[in-house]
N, C-alpha and C. Protein backbone atom coordinates (compact mmCIF):
# COMPACT_ATOMS: atom_id res chain seq x y z
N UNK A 1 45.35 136.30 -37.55
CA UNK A 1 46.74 136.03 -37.25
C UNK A 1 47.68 136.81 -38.17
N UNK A 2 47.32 136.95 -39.37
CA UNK A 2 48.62 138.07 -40.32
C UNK A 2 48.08 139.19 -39.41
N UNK A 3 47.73 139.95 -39.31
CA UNK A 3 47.07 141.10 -39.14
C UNK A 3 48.15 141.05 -37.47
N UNK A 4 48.49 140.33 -36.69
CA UNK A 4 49.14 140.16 -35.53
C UNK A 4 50.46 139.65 -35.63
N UNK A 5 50.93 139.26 -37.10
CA UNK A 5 52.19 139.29 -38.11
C UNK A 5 52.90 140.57 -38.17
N UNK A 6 52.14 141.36 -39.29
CA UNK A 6 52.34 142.28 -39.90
C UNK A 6 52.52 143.33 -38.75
N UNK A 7 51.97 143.44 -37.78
CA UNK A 7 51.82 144.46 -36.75
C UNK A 7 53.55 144.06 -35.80
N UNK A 8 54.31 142.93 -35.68
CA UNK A 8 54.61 142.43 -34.95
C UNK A 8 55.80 143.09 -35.80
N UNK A 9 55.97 143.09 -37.07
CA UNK A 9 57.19 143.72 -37.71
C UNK A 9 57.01 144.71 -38.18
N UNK A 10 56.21 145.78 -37.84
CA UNK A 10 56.31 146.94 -38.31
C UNK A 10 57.20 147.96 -37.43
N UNK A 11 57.51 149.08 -37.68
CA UNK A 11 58.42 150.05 -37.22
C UNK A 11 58.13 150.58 -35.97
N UNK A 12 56.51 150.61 -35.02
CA UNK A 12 56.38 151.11 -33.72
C UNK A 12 56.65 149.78 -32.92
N UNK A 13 56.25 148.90 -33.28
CA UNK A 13 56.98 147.54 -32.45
C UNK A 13 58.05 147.08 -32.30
N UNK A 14 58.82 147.41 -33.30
CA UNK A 14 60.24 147.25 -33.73
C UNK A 14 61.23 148.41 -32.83
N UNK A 15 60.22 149.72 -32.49
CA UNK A 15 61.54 150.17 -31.62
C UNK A 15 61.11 150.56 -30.18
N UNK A 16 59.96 149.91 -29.99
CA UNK A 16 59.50 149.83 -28.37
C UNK A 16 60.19 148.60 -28.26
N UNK A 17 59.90 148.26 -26.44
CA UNK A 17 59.84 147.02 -25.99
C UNK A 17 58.57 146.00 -26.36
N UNK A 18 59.16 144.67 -26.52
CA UNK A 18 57.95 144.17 -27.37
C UNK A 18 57.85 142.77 -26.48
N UNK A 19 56.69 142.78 -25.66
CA UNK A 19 56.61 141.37 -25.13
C UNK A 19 55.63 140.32 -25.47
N UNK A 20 55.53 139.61 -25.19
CA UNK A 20 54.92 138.21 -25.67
C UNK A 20 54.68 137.25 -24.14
N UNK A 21 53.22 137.35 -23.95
CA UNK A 21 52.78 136.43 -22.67
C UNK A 21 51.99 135.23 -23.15
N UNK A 22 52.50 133.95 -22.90
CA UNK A 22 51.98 133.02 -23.64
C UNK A 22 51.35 132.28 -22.76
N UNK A 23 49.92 132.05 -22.70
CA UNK A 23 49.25 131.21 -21.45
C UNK A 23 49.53 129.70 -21.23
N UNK A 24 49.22 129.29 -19.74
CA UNK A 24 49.94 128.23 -19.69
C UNK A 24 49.17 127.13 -18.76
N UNK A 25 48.02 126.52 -19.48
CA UNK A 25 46.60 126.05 -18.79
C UNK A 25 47.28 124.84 -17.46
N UNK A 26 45.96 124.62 -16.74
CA UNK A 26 46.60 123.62 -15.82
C UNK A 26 46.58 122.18 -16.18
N UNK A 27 46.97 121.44 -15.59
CA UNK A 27 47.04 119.68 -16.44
C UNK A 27 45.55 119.44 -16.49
N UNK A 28 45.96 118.80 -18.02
CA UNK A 28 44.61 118.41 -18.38
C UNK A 28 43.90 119.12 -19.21
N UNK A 29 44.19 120.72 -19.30
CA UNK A 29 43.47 121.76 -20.03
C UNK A 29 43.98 121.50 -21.25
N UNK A 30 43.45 122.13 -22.43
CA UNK A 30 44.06 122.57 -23.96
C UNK A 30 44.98 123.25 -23.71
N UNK A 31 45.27 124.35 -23.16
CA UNK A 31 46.99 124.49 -23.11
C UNK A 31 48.24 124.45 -22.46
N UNK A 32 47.92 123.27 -21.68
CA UNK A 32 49.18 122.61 -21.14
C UNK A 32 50.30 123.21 -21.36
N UNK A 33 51.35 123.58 -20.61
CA UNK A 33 52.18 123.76 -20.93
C UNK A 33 53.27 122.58 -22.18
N UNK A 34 53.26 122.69 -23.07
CA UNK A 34 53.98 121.78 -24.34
C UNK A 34 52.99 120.96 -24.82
N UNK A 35 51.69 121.08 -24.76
CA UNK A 35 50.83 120.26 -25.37
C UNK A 35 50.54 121.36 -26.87
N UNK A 36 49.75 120.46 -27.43
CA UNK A 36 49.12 120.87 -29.25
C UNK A 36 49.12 122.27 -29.05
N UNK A 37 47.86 122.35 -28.44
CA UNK A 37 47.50 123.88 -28.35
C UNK A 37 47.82 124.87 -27.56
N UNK A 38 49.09 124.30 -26.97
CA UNK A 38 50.07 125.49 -26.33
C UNK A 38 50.98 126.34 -27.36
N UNK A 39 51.16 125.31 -28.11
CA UNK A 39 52.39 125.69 -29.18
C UNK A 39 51.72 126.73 -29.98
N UNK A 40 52.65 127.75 -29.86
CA UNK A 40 52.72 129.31 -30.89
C UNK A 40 52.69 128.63 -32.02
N UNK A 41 51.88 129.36 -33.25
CA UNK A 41 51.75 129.08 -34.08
C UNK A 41 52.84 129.96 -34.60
N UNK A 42 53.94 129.72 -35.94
CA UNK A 42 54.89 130.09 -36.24
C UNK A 42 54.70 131.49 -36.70
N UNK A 43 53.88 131.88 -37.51
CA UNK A 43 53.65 133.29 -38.00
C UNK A 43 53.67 134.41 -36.94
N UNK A 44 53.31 134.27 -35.66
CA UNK A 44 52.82 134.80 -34.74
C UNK A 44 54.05 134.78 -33.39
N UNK A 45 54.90 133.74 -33.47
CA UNK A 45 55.70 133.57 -32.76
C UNK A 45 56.53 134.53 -32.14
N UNK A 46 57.05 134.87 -31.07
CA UNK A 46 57.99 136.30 -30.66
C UNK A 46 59.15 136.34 -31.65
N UNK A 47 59.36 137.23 -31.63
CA UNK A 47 60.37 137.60 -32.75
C UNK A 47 62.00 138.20 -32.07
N UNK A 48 63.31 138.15 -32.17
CA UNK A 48 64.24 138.15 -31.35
C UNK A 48 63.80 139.69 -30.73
N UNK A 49 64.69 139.34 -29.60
CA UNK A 49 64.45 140.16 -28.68
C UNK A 49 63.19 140.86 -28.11
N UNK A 50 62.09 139.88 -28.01
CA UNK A 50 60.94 139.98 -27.80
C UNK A 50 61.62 139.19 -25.83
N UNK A 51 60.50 139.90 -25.11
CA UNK A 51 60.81 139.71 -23.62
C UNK A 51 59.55 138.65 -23.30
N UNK A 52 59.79 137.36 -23.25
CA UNK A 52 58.58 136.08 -23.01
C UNK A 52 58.06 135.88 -22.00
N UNK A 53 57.50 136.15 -21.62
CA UNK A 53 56.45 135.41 -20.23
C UNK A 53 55.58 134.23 -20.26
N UNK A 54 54.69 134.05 -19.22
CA UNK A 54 53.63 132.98 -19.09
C UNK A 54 52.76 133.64 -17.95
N UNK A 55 51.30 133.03 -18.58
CA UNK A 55 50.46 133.32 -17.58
C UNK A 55 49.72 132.50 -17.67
N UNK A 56 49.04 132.42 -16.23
CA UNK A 56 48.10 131.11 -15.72
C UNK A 56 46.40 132.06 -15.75
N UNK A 57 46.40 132.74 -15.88
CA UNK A 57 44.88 133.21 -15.77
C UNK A 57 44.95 134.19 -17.45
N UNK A 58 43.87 134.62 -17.59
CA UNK A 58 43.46 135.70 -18.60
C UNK A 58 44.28 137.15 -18.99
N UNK A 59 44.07 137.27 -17.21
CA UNK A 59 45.13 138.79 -17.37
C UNK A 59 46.42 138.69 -17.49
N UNK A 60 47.00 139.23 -18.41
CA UNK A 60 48.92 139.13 -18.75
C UNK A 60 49.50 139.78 -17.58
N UNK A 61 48.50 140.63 -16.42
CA UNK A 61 48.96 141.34 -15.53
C UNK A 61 49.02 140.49 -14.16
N UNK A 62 48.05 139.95 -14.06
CA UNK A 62 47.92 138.81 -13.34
C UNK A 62 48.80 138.07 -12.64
N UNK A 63 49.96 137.91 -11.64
CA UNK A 63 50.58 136.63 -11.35
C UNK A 63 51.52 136.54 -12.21
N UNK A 64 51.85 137.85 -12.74
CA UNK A 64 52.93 137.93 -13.37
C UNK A 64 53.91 138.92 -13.57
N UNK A 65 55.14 138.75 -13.92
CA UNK A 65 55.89 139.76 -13.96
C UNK A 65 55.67 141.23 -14.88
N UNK A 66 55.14 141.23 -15.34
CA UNK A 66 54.77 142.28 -16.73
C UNK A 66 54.74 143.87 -16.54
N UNK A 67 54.50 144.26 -14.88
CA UNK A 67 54.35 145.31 -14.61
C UNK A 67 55.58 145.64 -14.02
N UNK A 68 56.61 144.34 -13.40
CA UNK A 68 57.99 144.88 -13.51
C UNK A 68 58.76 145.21 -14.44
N UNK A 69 58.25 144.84 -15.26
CA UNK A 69 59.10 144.10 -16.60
C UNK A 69 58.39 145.67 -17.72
N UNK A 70 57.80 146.44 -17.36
CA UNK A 70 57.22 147.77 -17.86
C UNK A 70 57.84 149.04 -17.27
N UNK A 71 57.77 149.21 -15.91
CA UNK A 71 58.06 149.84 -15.07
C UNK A 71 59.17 150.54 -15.56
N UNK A 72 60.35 149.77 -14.95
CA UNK A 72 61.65 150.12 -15.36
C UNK A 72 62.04 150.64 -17.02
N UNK A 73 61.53 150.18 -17.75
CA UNK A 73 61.53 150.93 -19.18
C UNK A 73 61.22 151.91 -19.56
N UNK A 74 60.32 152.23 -18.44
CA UNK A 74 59.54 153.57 -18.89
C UNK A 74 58.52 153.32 -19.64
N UNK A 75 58.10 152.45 -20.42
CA UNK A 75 57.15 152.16 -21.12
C UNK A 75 55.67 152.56 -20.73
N UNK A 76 54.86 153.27 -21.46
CA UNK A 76 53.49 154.01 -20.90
C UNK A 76 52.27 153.90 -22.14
N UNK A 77 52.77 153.31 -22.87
CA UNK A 77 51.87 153.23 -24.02
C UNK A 77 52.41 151.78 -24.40
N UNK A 78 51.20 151.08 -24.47
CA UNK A 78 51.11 149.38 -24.73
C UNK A 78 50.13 149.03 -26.14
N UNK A 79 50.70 148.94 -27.11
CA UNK A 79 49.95 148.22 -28.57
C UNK A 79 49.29 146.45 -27.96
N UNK A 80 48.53 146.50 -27.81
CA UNK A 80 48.03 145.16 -27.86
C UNK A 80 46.95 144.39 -28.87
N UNK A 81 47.90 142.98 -28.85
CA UNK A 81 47.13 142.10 -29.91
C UNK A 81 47.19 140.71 -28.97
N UNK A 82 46.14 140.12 -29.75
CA UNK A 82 45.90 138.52 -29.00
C UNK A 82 44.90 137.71 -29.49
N UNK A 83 45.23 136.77 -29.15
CA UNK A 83 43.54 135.76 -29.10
C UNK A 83 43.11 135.49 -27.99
N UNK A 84 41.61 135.07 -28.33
CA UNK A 84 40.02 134.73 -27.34
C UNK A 84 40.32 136.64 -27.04
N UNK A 85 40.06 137.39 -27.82
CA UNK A 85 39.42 138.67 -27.80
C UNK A 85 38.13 138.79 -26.61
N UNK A 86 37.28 137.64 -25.87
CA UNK A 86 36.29 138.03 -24.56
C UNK A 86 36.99 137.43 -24.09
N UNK A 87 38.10 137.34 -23.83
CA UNK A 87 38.71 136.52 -22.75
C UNK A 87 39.58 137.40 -22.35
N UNK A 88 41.16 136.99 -22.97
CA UNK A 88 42.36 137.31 -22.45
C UNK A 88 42.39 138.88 -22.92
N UNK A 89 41.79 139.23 -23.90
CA UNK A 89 42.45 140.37 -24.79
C UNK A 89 41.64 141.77 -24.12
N UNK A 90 40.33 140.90 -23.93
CA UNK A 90 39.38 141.90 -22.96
C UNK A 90 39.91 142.48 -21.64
N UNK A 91 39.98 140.97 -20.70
CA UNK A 91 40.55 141.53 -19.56
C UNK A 91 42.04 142.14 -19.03
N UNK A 92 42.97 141.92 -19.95
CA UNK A 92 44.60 142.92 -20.39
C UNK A 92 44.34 143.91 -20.66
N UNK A 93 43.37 144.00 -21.19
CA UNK A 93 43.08 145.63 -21.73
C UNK A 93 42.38 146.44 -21.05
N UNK A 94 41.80 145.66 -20.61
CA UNK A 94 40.73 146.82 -19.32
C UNK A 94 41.84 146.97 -17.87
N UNK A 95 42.41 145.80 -17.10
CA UNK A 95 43.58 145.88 -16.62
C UNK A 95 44.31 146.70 -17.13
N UNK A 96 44.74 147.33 -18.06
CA UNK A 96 45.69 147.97 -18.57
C UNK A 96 45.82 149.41 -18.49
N UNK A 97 44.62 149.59 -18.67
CA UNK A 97 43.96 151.03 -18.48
C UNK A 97 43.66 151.39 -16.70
N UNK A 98 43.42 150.02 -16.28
CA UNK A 98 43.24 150.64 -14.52
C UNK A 98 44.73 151.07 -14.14
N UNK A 99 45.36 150.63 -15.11
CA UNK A 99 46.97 150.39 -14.52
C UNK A 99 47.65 151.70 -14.27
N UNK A 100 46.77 152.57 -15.42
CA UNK A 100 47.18 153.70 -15.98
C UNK A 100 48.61 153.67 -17.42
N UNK A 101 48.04 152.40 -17.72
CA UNK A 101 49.18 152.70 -19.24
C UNK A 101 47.42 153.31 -20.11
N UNK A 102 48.50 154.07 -21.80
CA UNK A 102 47.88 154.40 -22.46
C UNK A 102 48.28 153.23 -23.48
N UNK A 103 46.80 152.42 -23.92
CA UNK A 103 46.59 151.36 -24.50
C UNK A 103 45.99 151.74 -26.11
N UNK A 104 46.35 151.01 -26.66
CA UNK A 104 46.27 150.90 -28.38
C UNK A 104 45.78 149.80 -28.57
N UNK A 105 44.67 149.00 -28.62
CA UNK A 105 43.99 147.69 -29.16
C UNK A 105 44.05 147.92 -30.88
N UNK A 106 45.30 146.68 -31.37
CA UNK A 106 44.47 146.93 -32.66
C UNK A 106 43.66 145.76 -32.83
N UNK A 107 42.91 146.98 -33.45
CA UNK A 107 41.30 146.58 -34.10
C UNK A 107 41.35 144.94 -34.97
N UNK A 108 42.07 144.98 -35.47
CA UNK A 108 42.03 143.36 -36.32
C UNK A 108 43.19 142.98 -36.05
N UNK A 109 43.77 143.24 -34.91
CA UNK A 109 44.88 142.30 -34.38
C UNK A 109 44.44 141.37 -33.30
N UNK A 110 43.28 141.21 -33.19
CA UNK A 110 43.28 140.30 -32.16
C UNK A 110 42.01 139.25 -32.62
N UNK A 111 41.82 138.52 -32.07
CA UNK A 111 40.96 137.18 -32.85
C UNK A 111 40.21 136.02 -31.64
N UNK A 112 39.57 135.36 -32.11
CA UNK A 112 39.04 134.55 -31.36
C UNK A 112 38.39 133.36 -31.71
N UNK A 113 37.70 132.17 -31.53
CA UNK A 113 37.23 131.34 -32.14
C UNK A 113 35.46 131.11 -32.15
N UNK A 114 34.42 130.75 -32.69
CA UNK A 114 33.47 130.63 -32.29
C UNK A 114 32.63 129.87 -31.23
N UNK A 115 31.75 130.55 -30.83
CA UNK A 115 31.58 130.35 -29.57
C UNK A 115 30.07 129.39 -28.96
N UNK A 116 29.32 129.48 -30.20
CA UNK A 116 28.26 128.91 -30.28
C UNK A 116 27.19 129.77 -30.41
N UNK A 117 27.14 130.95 -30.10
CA UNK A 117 26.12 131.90 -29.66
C UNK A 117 26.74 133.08 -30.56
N UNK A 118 28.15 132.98 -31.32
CA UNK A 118 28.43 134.42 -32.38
C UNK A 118 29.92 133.69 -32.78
N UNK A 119 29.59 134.11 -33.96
CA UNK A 119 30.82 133.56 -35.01
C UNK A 119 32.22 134.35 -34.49
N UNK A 120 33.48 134.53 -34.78
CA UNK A 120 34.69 135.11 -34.14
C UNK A 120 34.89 136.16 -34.47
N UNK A 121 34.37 136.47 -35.60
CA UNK A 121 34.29 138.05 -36.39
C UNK A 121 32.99 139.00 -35.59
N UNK A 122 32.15 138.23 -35.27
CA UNK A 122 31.25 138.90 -34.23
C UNK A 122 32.33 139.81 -33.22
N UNK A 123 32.18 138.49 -32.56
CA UNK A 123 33.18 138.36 -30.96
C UNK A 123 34.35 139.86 -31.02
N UNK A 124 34.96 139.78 -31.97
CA UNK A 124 36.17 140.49 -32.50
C UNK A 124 35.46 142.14 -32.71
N UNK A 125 34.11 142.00 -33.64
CA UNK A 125 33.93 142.87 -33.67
C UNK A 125 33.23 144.29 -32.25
N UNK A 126 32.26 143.03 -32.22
CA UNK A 126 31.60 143.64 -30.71
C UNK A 126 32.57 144.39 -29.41
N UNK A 127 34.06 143.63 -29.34
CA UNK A 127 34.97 143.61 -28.48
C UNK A 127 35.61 145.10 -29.01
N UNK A 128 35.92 145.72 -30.23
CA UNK A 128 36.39 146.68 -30.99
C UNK A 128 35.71 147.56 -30.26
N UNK A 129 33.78 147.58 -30.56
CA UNK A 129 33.22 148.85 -29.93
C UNK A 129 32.84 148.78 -28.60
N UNK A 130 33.05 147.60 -27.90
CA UNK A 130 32.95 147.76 -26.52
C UNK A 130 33.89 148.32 -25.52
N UNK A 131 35.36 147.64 -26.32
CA UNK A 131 36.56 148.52 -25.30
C UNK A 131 36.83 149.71 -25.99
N UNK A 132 36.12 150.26 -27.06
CA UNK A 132 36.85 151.73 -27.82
C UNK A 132 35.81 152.73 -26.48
N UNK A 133 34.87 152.33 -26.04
CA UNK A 133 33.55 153.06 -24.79
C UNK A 133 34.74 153.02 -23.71
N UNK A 134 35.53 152.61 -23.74
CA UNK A 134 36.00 152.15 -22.09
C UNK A 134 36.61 153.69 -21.66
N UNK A 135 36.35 154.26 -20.25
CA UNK A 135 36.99 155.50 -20.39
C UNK A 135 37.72 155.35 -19.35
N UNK A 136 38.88 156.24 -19.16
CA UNK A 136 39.50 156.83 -17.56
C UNK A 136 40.03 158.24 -18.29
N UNK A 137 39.99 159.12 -17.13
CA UNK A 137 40.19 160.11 -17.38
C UNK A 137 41.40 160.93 -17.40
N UNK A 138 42.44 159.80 -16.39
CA UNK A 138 43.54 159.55 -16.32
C UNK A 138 44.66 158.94 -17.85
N UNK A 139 44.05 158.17 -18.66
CA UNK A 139 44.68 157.54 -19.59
C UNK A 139 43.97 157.54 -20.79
N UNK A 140 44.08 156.51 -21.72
CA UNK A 140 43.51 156.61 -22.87
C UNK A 140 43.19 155.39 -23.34
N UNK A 141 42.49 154.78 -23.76
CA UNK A 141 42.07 153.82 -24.89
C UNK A 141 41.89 153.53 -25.79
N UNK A 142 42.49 153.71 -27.32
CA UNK A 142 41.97 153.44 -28.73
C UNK A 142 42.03 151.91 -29.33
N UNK A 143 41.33 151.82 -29.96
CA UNK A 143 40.99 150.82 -31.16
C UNK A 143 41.38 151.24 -32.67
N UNK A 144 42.72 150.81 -33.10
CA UNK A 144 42.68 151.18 -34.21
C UNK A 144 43.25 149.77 -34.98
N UNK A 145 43.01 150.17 -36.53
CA UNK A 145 43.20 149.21 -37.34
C UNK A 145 44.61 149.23 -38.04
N UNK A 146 45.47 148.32 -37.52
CA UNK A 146 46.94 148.22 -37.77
C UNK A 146 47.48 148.96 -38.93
N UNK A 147 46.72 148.66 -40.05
CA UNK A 147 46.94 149.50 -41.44
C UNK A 147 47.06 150.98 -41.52
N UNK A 148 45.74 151.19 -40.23
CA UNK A 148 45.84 152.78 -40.23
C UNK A 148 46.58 153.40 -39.44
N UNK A 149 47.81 152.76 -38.36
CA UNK A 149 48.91 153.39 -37.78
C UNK A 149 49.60 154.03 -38.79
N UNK A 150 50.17 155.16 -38.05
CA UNK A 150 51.55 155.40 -38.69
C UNK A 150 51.99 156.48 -37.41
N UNK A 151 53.02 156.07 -38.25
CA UNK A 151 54.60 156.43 -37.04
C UNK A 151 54.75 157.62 -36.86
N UNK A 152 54.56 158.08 -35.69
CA UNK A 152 55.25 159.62 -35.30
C UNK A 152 57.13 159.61 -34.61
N UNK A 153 57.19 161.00 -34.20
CA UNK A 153 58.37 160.84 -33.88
C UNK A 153 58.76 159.67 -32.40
N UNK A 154 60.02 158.97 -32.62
CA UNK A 154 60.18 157.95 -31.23
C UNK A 154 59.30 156.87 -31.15
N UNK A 155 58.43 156.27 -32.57
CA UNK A 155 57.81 155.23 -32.17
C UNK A 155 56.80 154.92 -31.65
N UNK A 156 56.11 156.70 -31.64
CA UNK A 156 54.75 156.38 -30.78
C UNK A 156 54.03 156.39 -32.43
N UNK A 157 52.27 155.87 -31.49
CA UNK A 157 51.74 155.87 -32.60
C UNK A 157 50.82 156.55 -32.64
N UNK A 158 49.55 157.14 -34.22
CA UNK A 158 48.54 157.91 -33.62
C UNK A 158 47.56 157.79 -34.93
C-alpha cells in the first residue's frame, strides 16, 4: 500500500489523468457497497481531482465507463496499481493491452492477500513475471518498480 501512496503523488501521476475504480461487491459479499471492506483505506484513497468510478466485476473495463472516460483525453499510456494482483490487477491489465493502451504495471504497486496455496508476495511476485511475458505487437507492456520511474518530457514515463 505505500508503494501505491508514493506512486499516487509522484510527478507522472500528478500531471496525467488519474483515476480510481473502486469495486463494488453484490449484497452480502465483503465489499458491499459502504460495508468494512469496501472502505478505501486512507493512505491509498483518490487524491483531488482524481476521476472515481465503480465496478462490479474484476475488469475496471468491464461495465464501465473507463474507456469513455480515456478516450476523449487522449490518454494512451495507463500506470497501473491495485489489489488481489490474480484478480482485478491481472485481468485490467491484460484488458488493457487488448484495448491497445500502452500499460505500465508497477511492479510493487500492486498487492494481494494470501491465498492458501502462496503467501501475497508470491502472488505479487509471480504476477510481475507473468504479465511482464504478455505481448501485442500493437502496444506495450512493462513491469516496473515505482522507485525506478523517472520522468521524461510531458509526464510520460520510462
Amino acid at each position: 500500500m505505500v508503494r501505491i501512496a508514493v506512486l499516487q503523488h509522484s510527478s507522472p501521476c500528478r500531471r496525467g489523468t488519474s483515476f480510481f475504480v473502486q469495486p463494488d461487491g453484490a449484497p452480502g459479499h465483503r465489499l458491499t457497497q459502504g460495508s468494512e471492506g469496501w472502505k478505501v483505506r486512507r493512505e491509498v484513497a483518490p487524491i483531488e481531482g482524481y476521476i472515481v468510478g465503480n465496478k462490479s466485476h474484476s475488469n475496471a473495463f468491464y461495465e464501465t465507463d473507463l474507456t469513455a472516460q480515456l478516450e476523449p483525453r487522449g490518454e494512451r499510456h495507463l500506470i497501473v496499481t491495485g489489489y488481489m494482483s490474480h484478480y482485478c490487477v491481472d485481468i485490467t491489465v491484460r484488458r488493457t493491452v487488448d484495448l491497445g493502451y500502452v500499460v505500465t504495471l508497477a511492479g510493487d504497486g500492486h498487492g494481494t492477500s494470501d491465498d492458501g496455496a502462496l503467501r501475497h508476495d508470491q502472488i505479487a511476485a509471480h504476477h510481475n513475471t507473468l504479465l511482464s511475458k504478455v505481448y501485442d505487437p500493437k502496444t506495450q507492456l512493462t513491469v516496473k518498480i515505482p522507485r525506478k520511474f523517472r520522468v521524461l518530457d510531458r509526464g510520460n514515463l520510462q
